[in-house]
Protein backbone atom coordinates (compact mmCIF):
# COMPACT_ATOMS: atom_id res chain seq x y z
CA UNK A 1 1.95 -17.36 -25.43
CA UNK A 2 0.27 -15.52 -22.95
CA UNK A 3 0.86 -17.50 -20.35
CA UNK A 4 4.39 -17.41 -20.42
CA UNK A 5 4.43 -13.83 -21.03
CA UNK A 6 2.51 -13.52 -17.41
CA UNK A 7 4.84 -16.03 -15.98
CA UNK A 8 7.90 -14.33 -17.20
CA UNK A 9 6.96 -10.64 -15.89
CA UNK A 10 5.47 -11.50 -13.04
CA UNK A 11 8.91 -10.74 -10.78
CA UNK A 12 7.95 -7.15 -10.77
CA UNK A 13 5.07 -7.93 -8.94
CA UNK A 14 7.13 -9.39 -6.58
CA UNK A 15 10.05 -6.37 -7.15
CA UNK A 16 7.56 -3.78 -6.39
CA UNK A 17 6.28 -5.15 -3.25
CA UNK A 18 9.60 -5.62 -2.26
CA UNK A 19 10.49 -2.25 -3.00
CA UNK A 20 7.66 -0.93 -0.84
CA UNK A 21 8.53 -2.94 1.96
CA UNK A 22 12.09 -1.69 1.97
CA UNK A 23 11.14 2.19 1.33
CA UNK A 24 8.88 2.03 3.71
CA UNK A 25 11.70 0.87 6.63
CA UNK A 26 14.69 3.25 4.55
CA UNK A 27 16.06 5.74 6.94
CA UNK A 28 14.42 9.28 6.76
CA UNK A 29 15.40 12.36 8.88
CA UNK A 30 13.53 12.74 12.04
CA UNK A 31 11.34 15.68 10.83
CA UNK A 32 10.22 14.03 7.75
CA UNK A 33 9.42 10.35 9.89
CA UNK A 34 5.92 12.00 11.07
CA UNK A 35 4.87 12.06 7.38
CA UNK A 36 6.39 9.05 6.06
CA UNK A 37 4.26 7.96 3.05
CA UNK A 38 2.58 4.58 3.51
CA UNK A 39 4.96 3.06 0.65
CA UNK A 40 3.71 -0.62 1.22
CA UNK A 41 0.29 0.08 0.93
CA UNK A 42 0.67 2.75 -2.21
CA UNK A 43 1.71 -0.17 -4.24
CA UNK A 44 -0.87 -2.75 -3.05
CA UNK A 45 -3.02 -0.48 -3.83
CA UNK A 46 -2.03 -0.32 -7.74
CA UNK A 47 -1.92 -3.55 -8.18
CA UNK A 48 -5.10 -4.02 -6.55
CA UNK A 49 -6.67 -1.77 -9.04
CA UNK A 50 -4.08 -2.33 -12.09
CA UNK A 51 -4.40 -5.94 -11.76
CA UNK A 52 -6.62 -7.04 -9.06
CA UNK A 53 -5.56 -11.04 -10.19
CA UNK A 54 -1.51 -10.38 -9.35
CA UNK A 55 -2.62 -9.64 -5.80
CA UNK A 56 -4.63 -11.66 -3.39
CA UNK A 57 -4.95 -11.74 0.56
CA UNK A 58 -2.21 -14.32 0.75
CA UNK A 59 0.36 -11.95 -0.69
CA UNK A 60 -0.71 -8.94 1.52
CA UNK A 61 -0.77 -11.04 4.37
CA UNK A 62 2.83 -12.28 3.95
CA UNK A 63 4.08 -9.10 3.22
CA UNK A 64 2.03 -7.38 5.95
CA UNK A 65 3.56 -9.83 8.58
CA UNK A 66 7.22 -8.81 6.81
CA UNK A 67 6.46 -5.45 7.79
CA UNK A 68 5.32 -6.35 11.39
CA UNK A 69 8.86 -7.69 11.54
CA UNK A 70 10.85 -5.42 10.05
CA UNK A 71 8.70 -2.21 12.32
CA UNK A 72 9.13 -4.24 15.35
CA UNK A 73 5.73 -4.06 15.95
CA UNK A 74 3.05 -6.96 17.28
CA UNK A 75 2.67 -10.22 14.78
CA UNK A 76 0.00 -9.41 12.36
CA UNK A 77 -1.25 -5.70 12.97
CA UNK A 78 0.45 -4.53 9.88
CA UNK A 79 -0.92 -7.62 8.05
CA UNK A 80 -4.27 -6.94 9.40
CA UNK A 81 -4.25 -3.11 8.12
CA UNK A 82 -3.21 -4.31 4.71
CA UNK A 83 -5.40 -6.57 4.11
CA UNK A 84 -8.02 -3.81 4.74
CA UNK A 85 -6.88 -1.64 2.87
CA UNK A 86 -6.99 -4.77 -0.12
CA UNK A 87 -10.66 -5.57 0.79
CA UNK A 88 -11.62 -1.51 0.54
CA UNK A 89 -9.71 -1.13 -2.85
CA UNK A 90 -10.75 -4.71 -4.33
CA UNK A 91 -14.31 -4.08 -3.42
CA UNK A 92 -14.63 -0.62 -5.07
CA UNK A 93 -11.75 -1.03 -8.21
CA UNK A 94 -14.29 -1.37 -10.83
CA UNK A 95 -16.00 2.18 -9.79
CA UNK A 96 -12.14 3.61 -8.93
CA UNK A 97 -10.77 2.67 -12.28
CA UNK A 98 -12.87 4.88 -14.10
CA UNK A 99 -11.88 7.37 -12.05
CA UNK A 100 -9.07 10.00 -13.01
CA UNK A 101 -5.81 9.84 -10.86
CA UNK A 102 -6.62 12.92 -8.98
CA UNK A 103 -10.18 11.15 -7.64
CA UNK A 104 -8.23 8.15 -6.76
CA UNK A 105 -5.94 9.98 -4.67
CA UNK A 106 -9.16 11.41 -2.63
CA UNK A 107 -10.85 7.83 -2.22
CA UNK A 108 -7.22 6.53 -1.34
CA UNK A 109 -6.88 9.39 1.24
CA UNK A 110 -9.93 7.98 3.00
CA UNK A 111 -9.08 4.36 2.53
CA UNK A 112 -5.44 4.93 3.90
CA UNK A 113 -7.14 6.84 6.93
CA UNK A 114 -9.56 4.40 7.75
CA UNK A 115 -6.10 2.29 7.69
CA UNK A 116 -4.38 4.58 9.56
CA UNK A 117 -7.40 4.94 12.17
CA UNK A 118 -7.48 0.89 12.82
CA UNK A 119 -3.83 0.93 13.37
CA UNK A 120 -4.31 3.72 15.88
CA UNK A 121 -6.93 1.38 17.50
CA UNK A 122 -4.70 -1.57 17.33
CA UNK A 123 -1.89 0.48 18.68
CA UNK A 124 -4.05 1.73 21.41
CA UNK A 125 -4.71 -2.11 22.82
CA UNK A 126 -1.19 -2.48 23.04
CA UNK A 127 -0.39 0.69 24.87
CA UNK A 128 1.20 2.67 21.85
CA UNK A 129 -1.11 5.61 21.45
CA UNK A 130 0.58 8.60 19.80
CA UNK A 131 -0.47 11.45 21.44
CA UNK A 132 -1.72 13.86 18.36
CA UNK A 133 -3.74 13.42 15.60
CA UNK A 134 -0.39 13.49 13.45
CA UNK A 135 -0.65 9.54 12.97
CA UNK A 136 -3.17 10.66 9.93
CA UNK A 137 -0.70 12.93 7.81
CA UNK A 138 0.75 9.36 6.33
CA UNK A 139 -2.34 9.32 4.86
CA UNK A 140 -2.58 12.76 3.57
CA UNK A 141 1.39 12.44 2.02
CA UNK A 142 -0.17 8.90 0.77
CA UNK A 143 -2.68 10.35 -1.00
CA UNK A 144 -0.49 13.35 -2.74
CA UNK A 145 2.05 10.65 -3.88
CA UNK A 146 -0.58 8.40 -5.37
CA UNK A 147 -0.65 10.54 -8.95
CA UNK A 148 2.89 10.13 -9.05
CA UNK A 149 3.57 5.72 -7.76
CA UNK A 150 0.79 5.38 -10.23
CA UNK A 151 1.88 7.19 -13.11
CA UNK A 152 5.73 5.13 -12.21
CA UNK A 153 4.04 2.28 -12.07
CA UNK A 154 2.08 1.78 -15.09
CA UNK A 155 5.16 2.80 -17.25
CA UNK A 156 6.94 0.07 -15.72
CA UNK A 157 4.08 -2.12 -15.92
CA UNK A 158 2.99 -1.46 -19.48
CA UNK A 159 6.91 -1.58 -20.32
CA UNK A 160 7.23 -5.03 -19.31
CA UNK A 161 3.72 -5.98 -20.20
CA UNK A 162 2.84 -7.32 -16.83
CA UNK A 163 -1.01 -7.55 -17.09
């Protein structure tokens, strides 16, 4: 009975990541795209500490190289940040479990800029710099959100029995 519980909720697995995908390409106004929250990797990182076995490296990867598409940007650089960010969270999601929300949202703040710091390196091989330090604050609005995609996403989660 389990089983087919699992196997008959497991679309919002799916559903979220594909909600995350498209927020994070949904048109913003141009003051607010500096500190566009890293929507993609906000719900990867959940499920990676929700329920560590509905995500794996093949997942992130596919969706990382659907974001490399959709952002325009070089094959696999997205993919390559997200599956970072998976191998932080997955390593440590025992230890950040016990942790309340708002001590998550300070190790996720320095996960997502570690992220955000390997992207700048990747988009400094390919000539792409950004010329401030605003390529971090992603990672700060990340961070603030986190209480709130969590709290969203364990209703939903718990609602539809998903674990």
């Amino acid at each position: 009975m389990v089983g087919s519980v699992r196997s008959r909720n497991g679309w919002f697995v799916w559903f979220s990541l594909l909600l995350g995908l498209l927020l994070s390409v949904a048109p913003m106004p141009e003051f607010m795209g500096v500190g566009r929250p890293l929507w993609l990797a906000l719900v990867i990182a959940y499920w990676s500490l929700a329920a560590p076995q509905r995500i794996g490296m093949t997942r992130v990867w596919l969706f990382g190289l659907a974001a490399d598409v959709l952002y325009g940007t070089p094959l696999g650089q997205n993919a390559l940040v997200l599956a970072l960010i998976v191998f932080m969270l997955m390593s440590l999601h025992q230890r950040l479990r016990m942790f309340p929300v708002w001590q998550q949202s300070l190790v996720l703040l320095v996960v997502f800029g570690l992220a955000q710091l390997v992207q700048l390196w990747l988009n400094t091989l390919t000539g792409n710099r950004p010329p401030t330090l605003l390529f971090l604050f992603p990672a700060l609005v990340s961070a603030l959100l986190w209480p709130w995609v969590f709290t969203v996403m364990r209703w939903f989660s718990l609602r539809l029995n998903v674990y």
